[in-house]
Protein backbone atom coordinates (compact mmCIF):
# COMPACT_ATOMS: atom_id res chain seq x y z
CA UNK A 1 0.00 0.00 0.00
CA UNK A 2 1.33 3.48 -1.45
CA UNK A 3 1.00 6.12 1.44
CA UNK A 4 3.17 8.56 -0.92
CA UNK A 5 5.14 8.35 -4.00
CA UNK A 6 8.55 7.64 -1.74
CA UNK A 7 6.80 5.53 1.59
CA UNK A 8 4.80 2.50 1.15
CA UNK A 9 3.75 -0.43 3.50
CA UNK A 10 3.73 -4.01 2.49
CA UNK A 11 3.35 -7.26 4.19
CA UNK A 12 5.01 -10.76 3.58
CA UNK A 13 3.61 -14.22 4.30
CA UNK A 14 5.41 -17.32 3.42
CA UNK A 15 7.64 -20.57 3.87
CA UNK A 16 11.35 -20.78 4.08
CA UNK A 17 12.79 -24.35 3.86
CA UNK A 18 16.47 -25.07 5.08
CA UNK A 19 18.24 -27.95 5.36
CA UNK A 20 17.69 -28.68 8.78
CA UNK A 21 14.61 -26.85 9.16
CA UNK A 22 10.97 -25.34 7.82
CA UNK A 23 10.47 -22.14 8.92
CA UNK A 24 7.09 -19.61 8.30
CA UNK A 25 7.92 -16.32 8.06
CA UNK A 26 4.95 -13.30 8.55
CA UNK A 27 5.85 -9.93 9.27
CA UNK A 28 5.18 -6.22 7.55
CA UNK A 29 7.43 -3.98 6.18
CA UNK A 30 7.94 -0.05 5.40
CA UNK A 31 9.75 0.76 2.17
CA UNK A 32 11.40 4.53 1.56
CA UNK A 33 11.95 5.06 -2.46
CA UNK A 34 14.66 7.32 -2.93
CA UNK A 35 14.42 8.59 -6.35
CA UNK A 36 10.43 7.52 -7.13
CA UNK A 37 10.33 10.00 -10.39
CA UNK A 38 12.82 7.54 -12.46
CA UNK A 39 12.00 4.03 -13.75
CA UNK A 40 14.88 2.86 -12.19
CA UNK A 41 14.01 3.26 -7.92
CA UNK A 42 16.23 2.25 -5.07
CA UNK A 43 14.31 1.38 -2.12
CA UNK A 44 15.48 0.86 1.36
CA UNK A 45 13.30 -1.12 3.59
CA UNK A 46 12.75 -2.10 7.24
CA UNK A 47 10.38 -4.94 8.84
CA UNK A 48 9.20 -6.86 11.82
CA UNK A 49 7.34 -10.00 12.12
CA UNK A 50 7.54 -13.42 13.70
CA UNK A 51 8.84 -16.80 12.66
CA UNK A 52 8.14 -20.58 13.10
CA UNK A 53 10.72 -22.65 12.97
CA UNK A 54 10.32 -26.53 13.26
CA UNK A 55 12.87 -29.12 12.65
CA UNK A 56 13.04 -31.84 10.22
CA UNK A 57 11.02 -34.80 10.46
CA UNK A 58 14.34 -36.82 11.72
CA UNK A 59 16.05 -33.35 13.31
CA UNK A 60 15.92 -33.41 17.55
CA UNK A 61 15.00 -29.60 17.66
CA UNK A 62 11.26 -28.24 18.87
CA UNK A 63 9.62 -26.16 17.56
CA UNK A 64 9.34 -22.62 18.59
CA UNK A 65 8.65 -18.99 17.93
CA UNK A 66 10.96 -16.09 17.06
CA UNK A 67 10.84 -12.32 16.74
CA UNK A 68 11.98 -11.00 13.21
CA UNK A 69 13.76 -7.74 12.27
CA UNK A 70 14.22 -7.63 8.18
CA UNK A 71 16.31 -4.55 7.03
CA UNK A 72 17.10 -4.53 3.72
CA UNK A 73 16.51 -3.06 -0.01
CA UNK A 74 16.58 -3.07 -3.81
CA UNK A 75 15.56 -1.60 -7.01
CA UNK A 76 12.58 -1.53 -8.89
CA UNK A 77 12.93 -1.33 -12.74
CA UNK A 78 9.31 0.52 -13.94
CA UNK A 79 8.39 -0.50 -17.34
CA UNK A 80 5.08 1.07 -18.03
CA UNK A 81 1.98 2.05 -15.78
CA UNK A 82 3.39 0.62 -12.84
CA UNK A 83 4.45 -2.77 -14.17
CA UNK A 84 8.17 -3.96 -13.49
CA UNK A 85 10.50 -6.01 -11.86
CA UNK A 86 11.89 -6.00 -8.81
CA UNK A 87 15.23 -7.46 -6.90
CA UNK A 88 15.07 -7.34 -2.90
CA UNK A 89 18.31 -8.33 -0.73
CA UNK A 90 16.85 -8.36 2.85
CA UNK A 91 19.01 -9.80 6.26
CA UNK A 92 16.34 -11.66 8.11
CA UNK A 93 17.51 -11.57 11.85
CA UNK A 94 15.67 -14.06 14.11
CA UNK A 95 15.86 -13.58 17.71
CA UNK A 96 14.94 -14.82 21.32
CA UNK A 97 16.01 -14.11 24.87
CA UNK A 98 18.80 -16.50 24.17
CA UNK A 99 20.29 -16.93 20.59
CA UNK A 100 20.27 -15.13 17.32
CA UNK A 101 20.25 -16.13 13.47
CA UNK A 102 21.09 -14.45 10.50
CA UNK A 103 19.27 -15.23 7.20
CA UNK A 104 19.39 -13.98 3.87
CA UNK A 105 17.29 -13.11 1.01
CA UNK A 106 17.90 -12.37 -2.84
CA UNK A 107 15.07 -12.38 -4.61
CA UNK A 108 13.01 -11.22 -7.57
CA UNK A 109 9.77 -10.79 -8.41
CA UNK A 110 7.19 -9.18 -11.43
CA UNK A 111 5.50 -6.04 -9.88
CA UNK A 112 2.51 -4.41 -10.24
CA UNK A 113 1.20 -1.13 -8.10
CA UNK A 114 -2.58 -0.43 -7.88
């Protein structure tokens, strides 16, 4: 959701299988666009969420809750009327009282704005 030409809000919803793990991850994000007249838009973007991580069917690990931060960003390529593609880096960092994990994301996607 647009709240300006250079601030939007977006949320993210999905799964995130590892080797030794599954994990959900749910969270929402704010993105600043830096240049938002040009096709070409660099975005920086910060988020919070939660994650559930269970192990592997033959893994000993429980399965338990996290707290998410996800800073990150990326560049938007605008074709036409708000369709283009997009490329995110974001450093998932799940916490607890007592540990910490990194994890990151490259990813792409087609985009469309409403």
């Amino acid at each position: 959701v647009f709240l300006s030409p250079n601030a939007a809000i977006e949320a993210f919803l999905g799964p995130s299988a590892g080797h030794e793990t599954s994990r959900g991850l749910f969270g929402a994000a704010t993105n600043i666009y830096l240049t938002p007249s040009i096709p070409f838009t660099v975005f920086l973007s910060v988020g919070g969420g939660a994650v559930f991580t269970r192990g592997k069917v033959d893994a000993l690990s429980q399965a338990r809750w996290s707290y998410l931060l996800s800073p990150g960003g990326g560049v938007w390529i605008i074709f036409k009327r708000g369709i283009g593609i997009r490329f995110d880096f974001r450093n998932h960092v799940l916490f607890r009282a007592d540990d910490a994990t990194s994890l990151r994301e490259y990813s792409g996607a087609l985009a469309f704005t409403f």
